[in-house]
C-alpha atoms as a PDB file:
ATOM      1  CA  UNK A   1       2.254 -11.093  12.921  1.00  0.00           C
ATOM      2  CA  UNK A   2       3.327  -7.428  14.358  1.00  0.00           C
ATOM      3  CA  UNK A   3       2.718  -4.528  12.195  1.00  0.00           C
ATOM      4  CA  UNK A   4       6.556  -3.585  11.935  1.00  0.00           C
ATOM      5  CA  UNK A   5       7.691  -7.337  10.720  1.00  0.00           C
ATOM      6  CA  UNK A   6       4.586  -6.460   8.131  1.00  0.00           C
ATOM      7  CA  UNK A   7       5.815  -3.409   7.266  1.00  0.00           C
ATOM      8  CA  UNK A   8       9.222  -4.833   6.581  1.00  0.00           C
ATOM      9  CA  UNK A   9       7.884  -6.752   3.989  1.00  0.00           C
ATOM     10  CA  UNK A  10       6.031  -3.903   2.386  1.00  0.00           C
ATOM     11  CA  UNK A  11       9.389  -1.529   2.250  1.00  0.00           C
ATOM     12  CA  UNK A  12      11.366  -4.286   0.683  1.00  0.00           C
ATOM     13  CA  UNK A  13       8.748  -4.737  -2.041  1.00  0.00           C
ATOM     14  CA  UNK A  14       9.044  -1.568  -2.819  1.00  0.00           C
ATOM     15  CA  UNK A  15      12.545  -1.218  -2.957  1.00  0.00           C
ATOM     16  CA  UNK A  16      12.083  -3.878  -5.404  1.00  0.00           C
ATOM     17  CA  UNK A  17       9.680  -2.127  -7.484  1.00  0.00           C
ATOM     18  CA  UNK A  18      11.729   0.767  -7.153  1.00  0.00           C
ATOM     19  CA  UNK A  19      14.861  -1.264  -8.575  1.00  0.00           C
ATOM     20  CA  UNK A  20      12.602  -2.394 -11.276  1.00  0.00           C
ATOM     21  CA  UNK A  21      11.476   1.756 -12.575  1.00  0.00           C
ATOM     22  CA  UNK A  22       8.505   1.084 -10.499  1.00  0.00           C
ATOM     23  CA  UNK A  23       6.912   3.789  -8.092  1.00  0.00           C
ATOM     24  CA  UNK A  24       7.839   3.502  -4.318  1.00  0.00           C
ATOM     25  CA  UNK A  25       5.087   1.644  -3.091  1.00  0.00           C
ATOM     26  CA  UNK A  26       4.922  -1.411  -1.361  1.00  0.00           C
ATOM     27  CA  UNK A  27       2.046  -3.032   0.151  1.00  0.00           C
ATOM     28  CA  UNK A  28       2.330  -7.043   2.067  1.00  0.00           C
ATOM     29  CA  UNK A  29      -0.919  -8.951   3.342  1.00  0.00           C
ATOM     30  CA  UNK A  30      -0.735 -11.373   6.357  1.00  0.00           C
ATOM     31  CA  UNK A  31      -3.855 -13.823   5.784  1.00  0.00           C
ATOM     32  CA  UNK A  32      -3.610 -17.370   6.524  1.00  0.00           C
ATOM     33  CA  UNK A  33      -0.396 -17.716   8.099  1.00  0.00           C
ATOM     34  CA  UNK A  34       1.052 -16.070   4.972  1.00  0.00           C
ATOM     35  CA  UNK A  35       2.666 -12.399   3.967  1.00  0.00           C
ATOM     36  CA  UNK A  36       1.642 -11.985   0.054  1.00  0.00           C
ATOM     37  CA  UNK A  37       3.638  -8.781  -1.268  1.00  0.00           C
ATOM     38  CA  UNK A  38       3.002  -6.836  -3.968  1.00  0.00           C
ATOM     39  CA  UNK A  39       4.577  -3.365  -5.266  1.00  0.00           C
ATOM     40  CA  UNK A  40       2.847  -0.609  -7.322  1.00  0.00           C
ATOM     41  CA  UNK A  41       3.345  -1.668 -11.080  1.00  0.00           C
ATOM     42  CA  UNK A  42       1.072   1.352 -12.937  1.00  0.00           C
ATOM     43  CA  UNK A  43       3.921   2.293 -15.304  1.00  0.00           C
ATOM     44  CA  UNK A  44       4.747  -2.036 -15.591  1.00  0.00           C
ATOM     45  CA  UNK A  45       1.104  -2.356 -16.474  1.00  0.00           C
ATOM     46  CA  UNK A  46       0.526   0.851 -18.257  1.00  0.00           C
ATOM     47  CA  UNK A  47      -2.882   0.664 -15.623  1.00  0.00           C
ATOM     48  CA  UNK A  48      -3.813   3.192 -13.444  1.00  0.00           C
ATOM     49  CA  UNK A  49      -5.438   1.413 -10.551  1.00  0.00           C
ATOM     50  CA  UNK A  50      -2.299  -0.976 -10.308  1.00  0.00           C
ATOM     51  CA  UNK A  51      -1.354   0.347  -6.863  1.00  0.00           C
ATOM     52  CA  UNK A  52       0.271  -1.363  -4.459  1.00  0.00           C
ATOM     53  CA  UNK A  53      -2.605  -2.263  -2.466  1.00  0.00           C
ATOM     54  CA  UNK A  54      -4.969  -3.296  -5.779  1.00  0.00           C
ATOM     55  CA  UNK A  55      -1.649  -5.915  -6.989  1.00  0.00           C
ATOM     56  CA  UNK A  56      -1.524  -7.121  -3.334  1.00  0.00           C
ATOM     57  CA  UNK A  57      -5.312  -7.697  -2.982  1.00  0.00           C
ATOM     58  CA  UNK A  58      -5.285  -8.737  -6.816  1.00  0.00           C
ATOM     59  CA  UNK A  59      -2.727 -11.691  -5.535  1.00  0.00           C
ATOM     60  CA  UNK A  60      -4.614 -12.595  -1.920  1.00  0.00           C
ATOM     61  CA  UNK A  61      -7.798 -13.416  -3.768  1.00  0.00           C
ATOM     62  CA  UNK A  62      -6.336 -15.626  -5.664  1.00  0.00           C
ATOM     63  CA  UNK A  63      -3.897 -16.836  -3.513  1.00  0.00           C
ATOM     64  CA  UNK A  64      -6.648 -17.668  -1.470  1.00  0.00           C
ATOM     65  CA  UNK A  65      -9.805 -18.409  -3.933  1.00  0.00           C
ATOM     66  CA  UNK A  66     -12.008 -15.540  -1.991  1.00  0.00           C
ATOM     67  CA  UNK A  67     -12.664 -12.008  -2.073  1.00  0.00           C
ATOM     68  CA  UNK A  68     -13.657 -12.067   1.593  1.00  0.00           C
ATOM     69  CA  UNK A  69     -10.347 -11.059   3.137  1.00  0.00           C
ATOM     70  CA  UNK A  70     -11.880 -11.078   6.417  1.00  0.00           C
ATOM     71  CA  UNK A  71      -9.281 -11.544   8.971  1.00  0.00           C
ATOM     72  CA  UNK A  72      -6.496 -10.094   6.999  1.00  0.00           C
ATOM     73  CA  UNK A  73      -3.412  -7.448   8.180  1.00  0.00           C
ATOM     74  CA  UNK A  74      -2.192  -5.216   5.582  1.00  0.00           C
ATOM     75  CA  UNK A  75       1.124  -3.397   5.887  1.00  0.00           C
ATOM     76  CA  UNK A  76       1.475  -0.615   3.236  1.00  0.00           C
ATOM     77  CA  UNK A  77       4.488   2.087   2.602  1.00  0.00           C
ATOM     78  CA  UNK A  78       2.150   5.182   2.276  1.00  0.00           C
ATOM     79  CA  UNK A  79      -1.714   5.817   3.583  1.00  0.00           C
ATOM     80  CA  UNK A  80      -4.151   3.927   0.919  1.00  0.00           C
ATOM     81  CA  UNK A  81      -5.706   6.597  -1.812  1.00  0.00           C
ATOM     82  CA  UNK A  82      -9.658   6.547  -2.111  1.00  0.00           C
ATOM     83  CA  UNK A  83      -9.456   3.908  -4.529  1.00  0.00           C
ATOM     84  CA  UNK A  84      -7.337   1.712  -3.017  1.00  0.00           C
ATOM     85  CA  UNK A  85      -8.995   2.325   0.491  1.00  0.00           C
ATOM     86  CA  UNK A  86     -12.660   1.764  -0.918  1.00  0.00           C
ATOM     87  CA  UNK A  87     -11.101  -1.375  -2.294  1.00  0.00           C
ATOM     88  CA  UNK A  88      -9.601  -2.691   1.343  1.00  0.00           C
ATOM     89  CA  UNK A  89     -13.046  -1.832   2.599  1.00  0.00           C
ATOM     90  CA  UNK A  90     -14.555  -4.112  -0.380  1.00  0.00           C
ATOM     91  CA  UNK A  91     -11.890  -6.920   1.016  1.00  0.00           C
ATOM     92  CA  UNK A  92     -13.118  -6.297   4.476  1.00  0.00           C
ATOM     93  CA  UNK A  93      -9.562  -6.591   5.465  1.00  0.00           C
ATOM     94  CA  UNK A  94      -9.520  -6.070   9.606  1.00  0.00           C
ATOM     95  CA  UNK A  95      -6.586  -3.648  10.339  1.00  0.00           C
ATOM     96  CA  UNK A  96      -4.104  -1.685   7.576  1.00  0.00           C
ATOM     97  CA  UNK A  97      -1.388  -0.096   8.858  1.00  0.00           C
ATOM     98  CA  UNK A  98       0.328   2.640   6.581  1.00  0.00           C
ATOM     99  CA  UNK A  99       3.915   4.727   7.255  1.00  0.00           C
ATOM    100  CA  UNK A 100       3.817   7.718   5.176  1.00  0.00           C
ATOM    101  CA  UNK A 101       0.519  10.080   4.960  1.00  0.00           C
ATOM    102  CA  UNK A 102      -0.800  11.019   1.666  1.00  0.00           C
ATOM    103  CA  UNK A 103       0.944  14.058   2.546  1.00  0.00           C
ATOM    104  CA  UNK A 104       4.225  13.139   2.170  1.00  0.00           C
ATOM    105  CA  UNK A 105       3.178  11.519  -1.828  1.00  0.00           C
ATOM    106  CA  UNK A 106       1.925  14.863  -2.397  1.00  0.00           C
ATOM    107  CA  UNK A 107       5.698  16.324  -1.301  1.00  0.00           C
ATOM    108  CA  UNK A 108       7.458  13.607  -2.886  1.00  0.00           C
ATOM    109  CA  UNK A 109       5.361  15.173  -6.626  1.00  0.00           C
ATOM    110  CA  UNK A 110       2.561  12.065  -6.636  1.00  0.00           C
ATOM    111  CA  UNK A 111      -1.343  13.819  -7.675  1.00  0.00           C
ATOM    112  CA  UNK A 112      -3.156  12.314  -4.405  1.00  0.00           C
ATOM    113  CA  UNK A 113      -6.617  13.264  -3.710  1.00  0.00           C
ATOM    114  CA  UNK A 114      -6.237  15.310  -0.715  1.00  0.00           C
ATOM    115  CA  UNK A 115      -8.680  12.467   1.040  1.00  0.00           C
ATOM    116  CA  UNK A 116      -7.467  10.941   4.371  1.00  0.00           C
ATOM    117  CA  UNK A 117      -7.964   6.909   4.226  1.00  0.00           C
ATOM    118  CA  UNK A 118      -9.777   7.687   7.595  1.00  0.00           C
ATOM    119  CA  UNK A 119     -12.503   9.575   5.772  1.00  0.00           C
ATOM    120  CA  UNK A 120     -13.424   6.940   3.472  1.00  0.00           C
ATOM    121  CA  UNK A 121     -13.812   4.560   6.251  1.00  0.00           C
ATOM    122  CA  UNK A 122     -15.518   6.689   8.601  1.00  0.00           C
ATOM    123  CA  UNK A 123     -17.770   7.765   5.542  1.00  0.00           C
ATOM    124  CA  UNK A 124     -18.181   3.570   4.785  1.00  0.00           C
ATOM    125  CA  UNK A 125     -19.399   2.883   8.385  1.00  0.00           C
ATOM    126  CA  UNK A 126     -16.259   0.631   8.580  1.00  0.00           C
ATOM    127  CA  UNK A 127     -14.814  -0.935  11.421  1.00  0.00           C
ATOM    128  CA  UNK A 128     -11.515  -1.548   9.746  1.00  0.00           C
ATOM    129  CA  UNK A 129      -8.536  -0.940  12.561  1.00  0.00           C
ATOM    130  CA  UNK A 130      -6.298   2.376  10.493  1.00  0.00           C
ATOM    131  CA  UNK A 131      -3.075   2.712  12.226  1.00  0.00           C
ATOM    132  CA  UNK A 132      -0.857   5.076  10.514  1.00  0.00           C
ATOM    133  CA  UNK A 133       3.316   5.993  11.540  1.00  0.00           C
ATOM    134  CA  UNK A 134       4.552   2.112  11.333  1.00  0.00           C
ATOM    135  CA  UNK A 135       8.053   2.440  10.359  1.00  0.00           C
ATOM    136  CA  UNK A 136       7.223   5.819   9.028  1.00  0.00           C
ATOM    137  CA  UNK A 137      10.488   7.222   8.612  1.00  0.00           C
ATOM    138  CA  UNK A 138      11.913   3.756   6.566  1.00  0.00           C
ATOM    139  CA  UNK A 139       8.236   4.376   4.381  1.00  0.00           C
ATOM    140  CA  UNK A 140       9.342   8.349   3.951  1.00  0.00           C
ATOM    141  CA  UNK A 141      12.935   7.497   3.178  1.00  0.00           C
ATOM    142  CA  UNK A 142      11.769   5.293  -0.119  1.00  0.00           C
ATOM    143  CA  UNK A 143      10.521   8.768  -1.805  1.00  0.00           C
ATOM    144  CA  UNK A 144      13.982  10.085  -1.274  1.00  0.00           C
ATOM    145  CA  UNK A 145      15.779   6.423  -2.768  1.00  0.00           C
ATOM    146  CA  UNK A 146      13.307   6.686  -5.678  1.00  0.00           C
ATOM    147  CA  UNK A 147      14.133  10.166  -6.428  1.00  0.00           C
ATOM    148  CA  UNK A 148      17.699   9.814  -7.250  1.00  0.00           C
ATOM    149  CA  UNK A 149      17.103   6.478  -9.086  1.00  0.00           C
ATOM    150  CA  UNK A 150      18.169   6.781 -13.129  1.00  0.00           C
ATOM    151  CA  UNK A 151      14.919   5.260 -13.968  1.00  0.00           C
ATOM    152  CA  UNK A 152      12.658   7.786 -12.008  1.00  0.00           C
ATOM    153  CA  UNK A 153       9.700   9.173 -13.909  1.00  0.00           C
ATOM    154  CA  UNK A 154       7.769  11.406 -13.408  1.00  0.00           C
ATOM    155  CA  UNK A 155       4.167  10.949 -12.104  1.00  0.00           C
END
């Protein structure tokens, strides 16, 4: 699986989220000869730690009856927060690779923690593979499409 057919998958989810009032995250895993997508659903779920990446992991454990996601490519639309970095490192996922920076959230009006996804993982001893700028101007252009949408709120 290449990271940009991965990332693919991750936009589109969250242009579906997005279509749905959701937040414009997207997040796809490749494990097992299989893409599992999942978009951010925190206002869907009225729960906080229903990011992208937690609903995708959420899905590939128990898609696949483990929490050992050893092995596993992730593809998501914006660098993973703290939370949802500690919780790839937790997976043991082997390479993410994210379009947007936390950055661009912050300039789009999302409260990120001004903590690079690097940091965590450097700070965790991991040997996770970060590669950031897949597709990044697609993953930047979903802030834009979810700021015009009618059913945009505020975060």
């Amino acid at each position: 699986m290449d990271a940009e057919t991965l990332m693919q998958n991750a936009i589109e989810t969250a242009r579906k989220g997005i279509a749905k009032g959701q937040t414009p995250f997207g997040c796809a895993i490749y494990i097992d000869g299989e893409i599992i997508a999942e978009h951010n659903c925190v206002h869907a779920s009225t729960d906080i730690t229903a990011h992208a990446e937690i609903t995708a992991l959420r899905s590939a454990c128990k898609k696949t009856g483990k929490i050992d996601l050893s092995g596993a490519m992730v593809a998501s639309t914006c660098e993973p927060c703290p939370m949802c970095a500690a919780a790839l490192h937790w997976a043991k996922v082997s390479t993410i690779f994210y379009g947007a920076s936390i950055g661009d959230a912050n300039k789009a009006g999302f409260n990120e923690l001004g903590l690079a996804a690097s940091e965590v993982f450097t700070k965790s001893n991991n040997r996770v593979s970060l590669i950031g700028g897949v597709l990044e101007e697609e993953c930047k252009a979903l802030f834009e499409h979810w700021l015009k949408q009618p059913l945009h709120k505020e975060y």
